[in-house]
N, C-alpha and C. Protein backbone atom coordinates (compact mmCIF):
# COMPACT_ATOMS: atom_id res chain seq x y z
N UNK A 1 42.53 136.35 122.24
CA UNK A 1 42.96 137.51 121.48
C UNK A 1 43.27 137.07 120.05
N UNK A 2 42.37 137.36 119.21
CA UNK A 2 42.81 137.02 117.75
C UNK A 2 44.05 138.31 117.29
N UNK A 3 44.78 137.69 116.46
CA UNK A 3 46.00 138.32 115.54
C UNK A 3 45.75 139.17 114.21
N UNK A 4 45.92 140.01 114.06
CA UNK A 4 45.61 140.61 112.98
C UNK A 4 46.46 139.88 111.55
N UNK A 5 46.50 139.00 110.75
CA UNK A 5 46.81 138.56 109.58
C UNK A 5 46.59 138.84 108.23
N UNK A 6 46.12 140.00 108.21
CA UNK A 6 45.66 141.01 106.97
C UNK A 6 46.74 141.25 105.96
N UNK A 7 47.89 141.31 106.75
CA UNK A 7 49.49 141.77 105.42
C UNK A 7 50.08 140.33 105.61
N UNK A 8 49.64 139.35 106.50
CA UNK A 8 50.45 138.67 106.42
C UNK A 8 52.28 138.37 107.26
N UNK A 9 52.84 137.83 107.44
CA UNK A 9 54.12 137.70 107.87
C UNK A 9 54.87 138.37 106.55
N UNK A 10 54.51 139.87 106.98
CA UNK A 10 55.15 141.03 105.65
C UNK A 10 57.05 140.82 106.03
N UNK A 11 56.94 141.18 107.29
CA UNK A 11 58.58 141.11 107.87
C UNK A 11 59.70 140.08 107.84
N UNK A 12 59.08 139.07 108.07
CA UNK A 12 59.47 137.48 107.57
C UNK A 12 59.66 137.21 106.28
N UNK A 13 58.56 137.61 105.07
CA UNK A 13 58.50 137.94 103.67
C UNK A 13 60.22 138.39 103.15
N UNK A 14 59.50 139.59 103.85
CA UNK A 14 60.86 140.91 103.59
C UNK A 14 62.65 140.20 104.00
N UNK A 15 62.43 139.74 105.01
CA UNK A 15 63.50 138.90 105.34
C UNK A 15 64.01 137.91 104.51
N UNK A 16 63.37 137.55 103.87
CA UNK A 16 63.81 136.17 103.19
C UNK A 16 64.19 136.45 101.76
N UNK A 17 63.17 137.43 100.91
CA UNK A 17 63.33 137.68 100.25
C UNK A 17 64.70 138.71 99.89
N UNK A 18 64.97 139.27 100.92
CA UNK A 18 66.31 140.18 100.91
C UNK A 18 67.64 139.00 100.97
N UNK A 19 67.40 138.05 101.52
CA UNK A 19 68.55 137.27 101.66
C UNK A 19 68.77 136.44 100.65
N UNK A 20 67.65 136.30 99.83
CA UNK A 20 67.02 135.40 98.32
C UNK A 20 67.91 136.34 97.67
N UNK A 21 67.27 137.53 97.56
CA UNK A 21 67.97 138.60 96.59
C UNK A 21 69.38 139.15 96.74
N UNK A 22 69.91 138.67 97.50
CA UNK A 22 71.05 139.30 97.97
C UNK A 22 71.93 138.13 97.84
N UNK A 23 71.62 136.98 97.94
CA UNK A 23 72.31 135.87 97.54
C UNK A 23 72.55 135.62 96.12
N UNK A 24 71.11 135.84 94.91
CA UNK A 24 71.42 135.70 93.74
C UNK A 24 72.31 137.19 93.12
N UNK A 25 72.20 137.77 93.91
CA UNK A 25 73.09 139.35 93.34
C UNK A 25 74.71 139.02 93.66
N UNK A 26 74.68 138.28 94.72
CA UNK A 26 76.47 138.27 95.05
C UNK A 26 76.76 136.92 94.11
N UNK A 27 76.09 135.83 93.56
CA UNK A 27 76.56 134.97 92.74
C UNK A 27 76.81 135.76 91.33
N UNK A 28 75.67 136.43 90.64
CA UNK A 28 75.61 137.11 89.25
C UNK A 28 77.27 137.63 89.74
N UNK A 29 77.55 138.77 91.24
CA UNK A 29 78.42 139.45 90.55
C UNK A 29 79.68 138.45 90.46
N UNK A 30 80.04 137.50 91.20
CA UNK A 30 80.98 136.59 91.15
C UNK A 30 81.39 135.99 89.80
N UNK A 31 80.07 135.88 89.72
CA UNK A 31 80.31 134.93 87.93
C UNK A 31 80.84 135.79 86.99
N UNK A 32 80.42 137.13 87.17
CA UNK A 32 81.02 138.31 86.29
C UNK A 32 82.63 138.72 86.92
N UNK A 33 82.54 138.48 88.12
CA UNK A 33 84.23 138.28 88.28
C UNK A 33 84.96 137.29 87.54
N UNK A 34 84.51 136.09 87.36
CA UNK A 34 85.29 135.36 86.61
C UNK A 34 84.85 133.87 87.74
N UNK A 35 84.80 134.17 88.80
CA UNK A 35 84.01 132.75 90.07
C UNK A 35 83.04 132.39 89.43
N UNK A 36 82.66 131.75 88.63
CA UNK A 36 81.24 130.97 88.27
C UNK A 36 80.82 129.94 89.38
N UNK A 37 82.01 129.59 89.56
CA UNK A 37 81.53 127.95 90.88
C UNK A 37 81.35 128.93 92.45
N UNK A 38 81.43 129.87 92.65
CA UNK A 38 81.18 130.36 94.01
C UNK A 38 79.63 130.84 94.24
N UNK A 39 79.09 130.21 95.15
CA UNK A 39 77.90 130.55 95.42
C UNK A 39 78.33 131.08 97.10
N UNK A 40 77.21 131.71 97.73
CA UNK A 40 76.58 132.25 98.58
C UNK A 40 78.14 131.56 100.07
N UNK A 41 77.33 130.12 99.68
CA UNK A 41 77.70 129.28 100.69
C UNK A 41 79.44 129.20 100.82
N UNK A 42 79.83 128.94 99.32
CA UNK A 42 81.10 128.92 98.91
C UNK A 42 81.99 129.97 99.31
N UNK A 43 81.18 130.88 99.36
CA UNK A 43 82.22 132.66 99.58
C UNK A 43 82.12 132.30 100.99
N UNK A 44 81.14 132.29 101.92
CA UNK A 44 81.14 132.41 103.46
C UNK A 44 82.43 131.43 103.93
N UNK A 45 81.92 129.91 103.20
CA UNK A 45 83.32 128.81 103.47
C UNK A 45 84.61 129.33 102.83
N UNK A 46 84.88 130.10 102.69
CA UNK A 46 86.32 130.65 101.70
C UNK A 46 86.72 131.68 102.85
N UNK A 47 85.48 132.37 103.43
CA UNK A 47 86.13 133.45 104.32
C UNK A 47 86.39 132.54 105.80
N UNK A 48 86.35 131.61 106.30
CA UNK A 48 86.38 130.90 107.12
C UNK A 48 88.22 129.98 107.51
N UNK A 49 87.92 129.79 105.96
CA UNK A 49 89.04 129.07 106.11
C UNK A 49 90.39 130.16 105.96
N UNK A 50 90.36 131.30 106.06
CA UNK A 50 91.51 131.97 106.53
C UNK A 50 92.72 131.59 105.97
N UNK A 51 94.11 132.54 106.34
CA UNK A 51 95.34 131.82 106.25
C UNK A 51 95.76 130.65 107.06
N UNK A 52 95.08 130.41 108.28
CA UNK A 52 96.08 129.63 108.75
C UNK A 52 95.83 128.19 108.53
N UNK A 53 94.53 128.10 107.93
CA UNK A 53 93.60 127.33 107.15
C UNK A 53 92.87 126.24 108.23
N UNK A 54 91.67 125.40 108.42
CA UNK A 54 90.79 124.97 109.31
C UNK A 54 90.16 123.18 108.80
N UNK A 55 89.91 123.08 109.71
CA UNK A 55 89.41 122.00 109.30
C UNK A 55 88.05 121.52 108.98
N UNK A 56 87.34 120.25 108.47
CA UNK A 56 86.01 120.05 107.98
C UNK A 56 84.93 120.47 109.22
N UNK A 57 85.64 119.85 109.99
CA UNK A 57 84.64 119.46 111.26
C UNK A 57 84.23 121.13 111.62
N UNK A 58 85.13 122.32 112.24
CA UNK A 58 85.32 123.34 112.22
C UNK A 58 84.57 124.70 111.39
N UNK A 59 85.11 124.08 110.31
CA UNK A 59 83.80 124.66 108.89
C UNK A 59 82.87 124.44 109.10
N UNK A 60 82.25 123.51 109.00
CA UNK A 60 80.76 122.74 109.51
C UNK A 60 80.52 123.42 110.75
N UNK A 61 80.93 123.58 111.86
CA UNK A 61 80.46 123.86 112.87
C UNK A 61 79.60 125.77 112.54
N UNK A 62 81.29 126.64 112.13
CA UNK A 62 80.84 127.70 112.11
C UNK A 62 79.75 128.14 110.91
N UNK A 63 79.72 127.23 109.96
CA UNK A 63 78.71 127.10 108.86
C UNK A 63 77.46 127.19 109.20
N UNK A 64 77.41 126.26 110.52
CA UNK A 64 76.16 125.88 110.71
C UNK A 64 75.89 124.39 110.42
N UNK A 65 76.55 123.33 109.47
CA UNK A 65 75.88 122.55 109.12
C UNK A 65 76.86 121.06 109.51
N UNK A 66 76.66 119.89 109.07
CA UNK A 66 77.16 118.76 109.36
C UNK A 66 78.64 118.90 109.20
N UNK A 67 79.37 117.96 109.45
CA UNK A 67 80.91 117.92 108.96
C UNK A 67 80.56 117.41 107.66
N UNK A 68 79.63 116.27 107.36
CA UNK A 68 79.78 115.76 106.03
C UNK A 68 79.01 117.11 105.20
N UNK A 69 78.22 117.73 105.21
CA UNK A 69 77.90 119.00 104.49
C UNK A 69 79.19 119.77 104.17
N UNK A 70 80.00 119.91 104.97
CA UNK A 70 80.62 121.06 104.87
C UNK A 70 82.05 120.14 104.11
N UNK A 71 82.13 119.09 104.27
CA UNK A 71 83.24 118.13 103.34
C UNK A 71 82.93 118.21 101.98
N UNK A 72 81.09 118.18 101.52
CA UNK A 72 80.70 118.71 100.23
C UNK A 72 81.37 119.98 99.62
N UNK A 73 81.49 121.04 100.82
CA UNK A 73 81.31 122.05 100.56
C UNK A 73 82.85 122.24 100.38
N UNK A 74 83.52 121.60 100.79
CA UNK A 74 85.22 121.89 100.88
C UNK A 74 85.71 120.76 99.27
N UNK A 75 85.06 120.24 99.04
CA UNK A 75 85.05 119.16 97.93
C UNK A 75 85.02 120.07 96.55
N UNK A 76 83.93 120.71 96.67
CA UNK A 76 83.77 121.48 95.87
C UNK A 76 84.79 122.92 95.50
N UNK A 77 85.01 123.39 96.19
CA UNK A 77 86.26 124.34 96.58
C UNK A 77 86.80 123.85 96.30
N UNK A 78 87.75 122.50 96.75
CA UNK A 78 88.96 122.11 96.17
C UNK A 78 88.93 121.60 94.30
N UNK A 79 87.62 120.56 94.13
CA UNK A 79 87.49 120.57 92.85
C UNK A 79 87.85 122.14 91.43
N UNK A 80 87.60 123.12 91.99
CA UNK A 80 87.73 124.02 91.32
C UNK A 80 89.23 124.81 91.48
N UNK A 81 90.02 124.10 93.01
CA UNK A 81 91.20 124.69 93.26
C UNK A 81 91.43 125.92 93.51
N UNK A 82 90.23 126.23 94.96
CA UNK A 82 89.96 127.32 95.75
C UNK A 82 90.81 127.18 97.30
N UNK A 83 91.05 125.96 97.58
CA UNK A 83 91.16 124.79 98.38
C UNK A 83 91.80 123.63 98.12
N UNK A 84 92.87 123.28 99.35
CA UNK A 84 93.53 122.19 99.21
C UNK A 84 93.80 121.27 100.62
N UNK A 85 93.77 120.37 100.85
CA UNK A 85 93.73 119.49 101.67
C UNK A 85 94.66 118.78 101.93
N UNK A 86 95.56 119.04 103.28
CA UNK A 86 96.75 119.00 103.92
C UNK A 86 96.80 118.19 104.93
N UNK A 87 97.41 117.09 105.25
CA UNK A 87 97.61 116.59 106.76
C UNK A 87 98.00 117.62 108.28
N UNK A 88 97.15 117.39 109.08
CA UNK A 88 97.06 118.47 110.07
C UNK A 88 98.02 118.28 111.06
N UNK A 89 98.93 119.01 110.97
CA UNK A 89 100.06 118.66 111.96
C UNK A 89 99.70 118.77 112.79
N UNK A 90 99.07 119.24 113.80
CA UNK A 90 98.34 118.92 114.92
C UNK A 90 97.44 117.57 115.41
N UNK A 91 96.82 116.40 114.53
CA UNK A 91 96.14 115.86 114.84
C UNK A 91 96.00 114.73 113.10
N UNK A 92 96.80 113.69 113.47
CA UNK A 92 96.99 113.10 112.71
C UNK A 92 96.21 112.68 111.39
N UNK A 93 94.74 112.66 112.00
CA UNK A 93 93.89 112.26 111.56
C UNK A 93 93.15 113.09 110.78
N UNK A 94 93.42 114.10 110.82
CA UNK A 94 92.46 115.50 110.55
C UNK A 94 93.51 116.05 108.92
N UNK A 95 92.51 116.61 108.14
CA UNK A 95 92.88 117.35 106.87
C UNK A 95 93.05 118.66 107.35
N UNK A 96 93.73 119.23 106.96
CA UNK A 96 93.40 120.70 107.62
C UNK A 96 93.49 121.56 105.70
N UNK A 97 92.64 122.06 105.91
CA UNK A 97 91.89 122.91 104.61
C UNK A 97 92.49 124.25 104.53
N UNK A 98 93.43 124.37 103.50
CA UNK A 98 93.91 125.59 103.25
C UNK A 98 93.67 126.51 101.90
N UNK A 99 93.66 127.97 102.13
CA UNK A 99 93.46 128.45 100.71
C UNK A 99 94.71 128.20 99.51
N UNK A 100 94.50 127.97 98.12
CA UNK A 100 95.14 128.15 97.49
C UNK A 100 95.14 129.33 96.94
N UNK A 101 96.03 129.92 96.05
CA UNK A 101 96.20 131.32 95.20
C UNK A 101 94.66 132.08 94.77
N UNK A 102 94.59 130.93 93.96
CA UNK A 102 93.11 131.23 93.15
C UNK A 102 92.17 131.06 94.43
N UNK A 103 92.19 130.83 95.88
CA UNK A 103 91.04 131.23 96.96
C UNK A 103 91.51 131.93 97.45
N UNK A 104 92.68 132.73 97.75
CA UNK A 104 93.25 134.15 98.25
C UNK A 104 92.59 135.23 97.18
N UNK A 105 92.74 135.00 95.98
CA UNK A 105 92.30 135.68 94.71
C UNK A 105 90.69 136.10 94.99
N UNK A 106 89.90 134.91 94.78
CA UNK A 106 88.68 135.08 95.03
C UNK A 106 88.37 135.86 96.75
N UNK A 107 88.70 135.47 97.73
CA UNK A 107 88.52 136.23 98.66
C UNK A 107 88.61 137.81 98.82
N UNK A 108 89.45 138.09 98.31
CA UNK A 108 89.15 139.71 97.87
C UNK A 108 88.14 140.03 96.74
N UNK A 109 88.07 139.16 96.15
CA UNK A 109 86.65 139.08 95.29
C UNK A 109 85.57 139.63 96.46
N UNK A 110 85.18 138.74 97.08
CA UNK A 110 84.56 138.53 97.91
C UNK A 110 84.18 139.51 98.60
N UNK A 111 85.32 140.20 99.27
CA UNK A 111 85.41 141.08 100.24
C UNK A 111 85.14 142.47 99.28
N UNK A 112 85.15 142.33 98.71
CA UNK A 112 84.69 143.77 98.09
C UNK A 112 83.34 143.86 97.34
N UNK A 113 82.95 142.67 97.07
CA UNK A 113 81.31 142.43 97.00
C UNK A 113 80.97 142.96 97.97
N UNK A 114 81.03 142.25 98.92
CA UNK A 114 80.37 142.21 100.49
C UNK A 114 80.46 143.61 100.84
N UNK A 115 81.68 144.31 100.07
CA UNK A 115 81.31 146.14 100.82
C UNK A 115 80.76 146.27 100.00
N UNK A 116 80.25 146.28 98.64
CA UNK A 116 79.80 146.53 97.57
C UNK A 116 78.15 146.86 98.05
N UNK A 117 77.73 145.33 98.29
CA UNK A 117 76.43 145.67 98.92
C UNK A 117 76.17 145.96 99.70
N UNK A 118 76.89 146.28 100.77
CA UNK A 118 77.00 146.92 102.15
C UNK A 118 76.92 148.39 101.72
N UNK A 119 77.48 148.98 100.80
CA UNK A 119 77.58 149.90 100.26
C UNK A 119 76.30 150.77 99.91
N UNK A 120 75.40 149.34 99.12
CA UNK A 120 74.26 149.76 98.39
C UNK A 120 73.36 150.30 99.02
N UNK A 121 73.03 148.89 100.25
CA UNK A 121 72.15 149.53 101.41
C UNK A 121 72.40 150.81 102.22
N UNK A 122 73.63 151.25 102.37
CA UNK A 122 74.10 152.41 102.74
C UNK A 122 73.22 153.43 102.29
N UNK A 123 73.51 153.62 100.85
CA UNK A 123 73.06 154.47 100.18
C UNK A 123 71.74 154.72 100.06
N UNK A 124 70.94 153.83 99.63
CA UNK A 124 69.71 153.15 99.48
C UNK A 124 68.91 154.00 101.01
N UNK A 125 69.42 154.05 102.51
CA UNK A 125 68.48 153.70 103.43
C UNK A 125 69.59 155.02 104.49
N UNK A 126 71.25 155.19 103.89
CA UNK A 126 71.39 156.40 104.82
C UNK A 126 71.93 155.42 106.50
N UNK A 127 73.17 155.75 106.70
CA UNK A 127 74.09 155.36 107.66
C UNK A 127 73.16 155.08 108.94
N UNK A 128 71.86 156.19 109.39
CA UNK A 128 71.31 155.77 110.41
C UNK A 128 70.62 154.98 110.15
N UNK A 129 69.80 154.42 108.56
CA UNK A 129 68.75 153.48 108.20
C UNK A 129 69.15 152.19 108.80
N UNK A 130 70.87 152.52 108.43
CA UNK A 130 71.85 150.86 108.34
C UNK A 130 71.47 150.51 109.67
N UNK A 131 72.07 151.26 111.10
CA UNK A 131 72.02 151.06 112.07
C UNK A 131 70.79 150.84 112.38
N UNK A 132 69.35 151.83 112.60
CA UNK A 132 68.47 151.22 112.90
C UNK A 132 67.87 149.69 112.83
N UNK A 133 68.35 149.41 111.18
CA UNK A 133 67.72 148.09 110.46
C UNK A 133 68.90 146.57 111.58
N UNK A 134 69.79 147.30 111.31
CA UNK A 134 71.27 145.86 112.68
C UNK A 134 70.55 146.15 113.89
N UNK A 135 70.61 147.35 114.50
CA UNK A 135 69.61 147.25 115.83
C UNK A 135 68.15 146.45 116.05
N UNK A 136 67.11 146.50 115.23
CA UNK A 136 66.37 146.17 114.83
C UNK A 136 66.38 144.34 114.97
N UNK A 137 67.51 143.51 113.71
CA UNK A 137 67.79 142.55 113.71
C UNK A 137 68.10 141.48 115.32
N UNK A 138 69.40 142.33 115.52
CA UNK A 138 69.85 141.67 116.89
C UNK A 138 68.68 141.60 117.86
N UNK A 139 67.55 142.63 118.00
CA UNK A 139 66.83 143.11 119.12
C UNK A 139 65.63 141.87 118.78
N UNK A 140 65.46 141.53 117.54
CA UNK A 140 64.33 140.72 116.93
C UNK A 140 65.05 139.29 117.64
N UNK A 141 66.12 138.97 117.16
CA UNK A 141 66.97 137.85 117.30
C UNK A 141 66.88 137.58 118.75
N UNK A 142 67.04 138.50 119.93
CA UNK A 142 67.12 138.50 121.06
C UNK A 142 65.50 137.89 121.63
N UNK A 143 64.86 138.42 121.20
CA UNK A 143 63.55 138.49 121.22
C UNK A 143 62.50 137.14 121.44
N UNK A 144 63.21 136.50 119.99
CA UNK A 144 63.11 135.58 119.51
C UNK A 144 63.76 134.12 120.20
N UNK A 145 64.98 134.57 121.32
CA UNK A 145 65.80 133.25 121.52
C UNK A 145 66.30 132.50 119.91
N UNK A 146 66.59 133.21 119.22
CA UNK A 146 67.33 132.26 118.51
C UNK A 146 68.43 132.66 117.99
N UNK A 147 69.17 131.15 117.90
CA UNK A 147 70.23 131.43 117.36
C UNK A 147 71.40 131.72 116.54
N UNK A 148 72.33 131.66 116.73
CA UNK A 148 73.22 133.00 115.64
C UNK A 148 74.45 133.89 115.99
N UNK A 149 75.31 133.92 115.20
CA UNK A 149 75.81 135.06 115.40
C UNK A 149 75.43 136.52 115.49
N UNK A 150 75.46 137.49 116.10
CA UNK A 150 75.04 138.74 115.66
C UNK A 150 75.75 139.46 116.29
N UNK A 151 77.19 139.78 115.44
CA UNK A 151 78.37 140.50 115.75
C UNK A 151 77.79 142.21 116.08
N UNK A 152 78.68 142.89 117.18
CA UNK A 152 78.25 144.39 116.98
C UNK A 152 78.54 144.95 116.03
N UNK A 153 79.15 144.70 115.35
CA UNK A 153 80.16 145.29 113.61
C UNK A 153 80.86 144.44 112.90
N UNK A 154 80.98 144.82 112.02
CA UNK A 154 81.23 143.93 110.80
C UNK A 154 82.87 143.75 111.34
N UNK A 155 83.31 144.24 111.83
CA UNK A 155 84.70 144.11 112.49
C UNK A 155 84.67 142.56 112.83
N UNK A 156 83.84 142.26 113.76
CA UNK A 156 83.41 141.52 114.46
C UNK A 156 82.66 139.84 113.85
N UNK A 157 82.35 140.31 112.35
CA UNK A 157 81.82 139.08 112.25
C UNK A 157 82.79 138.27 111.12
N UNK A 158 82.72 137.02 111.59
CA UNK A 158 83.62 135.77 111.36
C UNK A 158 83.43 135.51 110.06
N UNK A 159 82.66 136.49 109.00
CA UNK A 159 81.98 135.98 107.62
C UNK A 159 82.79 137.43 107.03
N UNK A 160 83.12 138.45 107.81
CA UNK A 160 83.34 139.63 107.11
C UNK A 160 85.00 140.18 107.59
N UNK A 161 85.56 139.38 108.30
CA UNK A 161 87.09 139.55 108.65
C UNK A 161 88.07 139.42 107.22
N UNK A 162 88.70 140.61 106.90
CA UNK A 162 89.86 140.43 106.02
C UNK A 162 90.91 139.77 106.43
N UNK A 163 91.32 138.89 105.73
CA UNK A 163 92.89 138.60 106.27
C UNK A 163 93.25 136.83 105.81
C-alpha cells in the first residue's frame, strides 16, 4: 500500500511550527515585560518550582531533561535572581531551589501570557475549536504511544497551576 505524500507531513509541519511560533511570541512578550533572560524553557522551570520550592533532580525530571540540564537551567534563573539555592532540610545533600521576589514577580508575568495566548486561540478558532483541537491532541498522543503529559484542563497541568 503506497502513502499518499503529496502535502507532505502538513500536521507535523503545523505542529511544530505553532510551538516555534508560540515560543518566540511568549519570549518577545516577556522581554517587553521587562524578563529579557526568560525564555520558553525558563518560564515552564519558574512554574515548577512553586512556593514550596524543588529540587534539580525533580526539575529535570518534570522538564523532561537531565539533572545536569536542568542545573543549567536553574543556574541561569538564579544568575539573573529568579532563583535561589537553599540547603534542603530534608536531605542533606540536596539544594532545594526556591523562588525569589523577582521569580514570584515574573510568574504572574507568566501566567497571564499563558492566558494571553490561550486567549488568542480562543478567539482565533471559538471555545469548541479549542476543545476539538485538545481532543484531537491527547487522541493523536494516545494513538501514537507517546509520551507526555496531557492534562484534561489546564487546571490540571503542572506548567499552568497558579500558586
Amino acid at each position: 500500500m503506497q502513502q499518499d505524500t503529496s502535502s507532505g507531513p502538513e500536521l507535523v509541519t503545523l505542529l511544530v511550527g505553532a510551538v516555534r511560533g508560540i515560543s518566540q511570541l511568549f519570549s518577545d512578550r516577556m522581554t517587553a515585560a521587562g524578563f529579557d533572560e526568560i525564555r520558553p524553557t525558563h518560564g515552564f522551570a519558574l512554574t515548577l518550582v512553586g512556593e514550596g520550592g524543588t529540587t534539580a533532580t525533580e526539575l529535570g525530571r518534570r522538564l523532561g531533561m537531565t539533572k545536569q540540564s536542568a542545573g543549567e537551567v536553574v543556574s541561569h534563573l538564579a544568575r539573573y535572581g529568579y532563583v535561589e539555592r537553599k540547603p534542603d532540610p530534608a536531605d542533606r545533600r540536596a539544594r532545594r531551589i526556591t523562588l525569589t521576589e523577582r521569580g514570584r514577580e515574573c510568574l504572574r508575568v507568566i501566567w497571564a501570557e499563558l492566558s494571553w495566548i490561550q486567549g488568542a486561540w480562543t478567539k482565533a478558532v471559538g471555545d469548541d475549536g479549542v476543545e476539538v483541537l485538545k481532543d484531537g491532541l491527547r487522541a493523536g498522543m494516545r494513538q501514537l504511544g507517546a509520551s507526555g503529559e496531557l492534562p484534561d484542563n489546564l487546571s490540571q497541568a503542572w506548567w499552568w497551576r497558579e500558586g
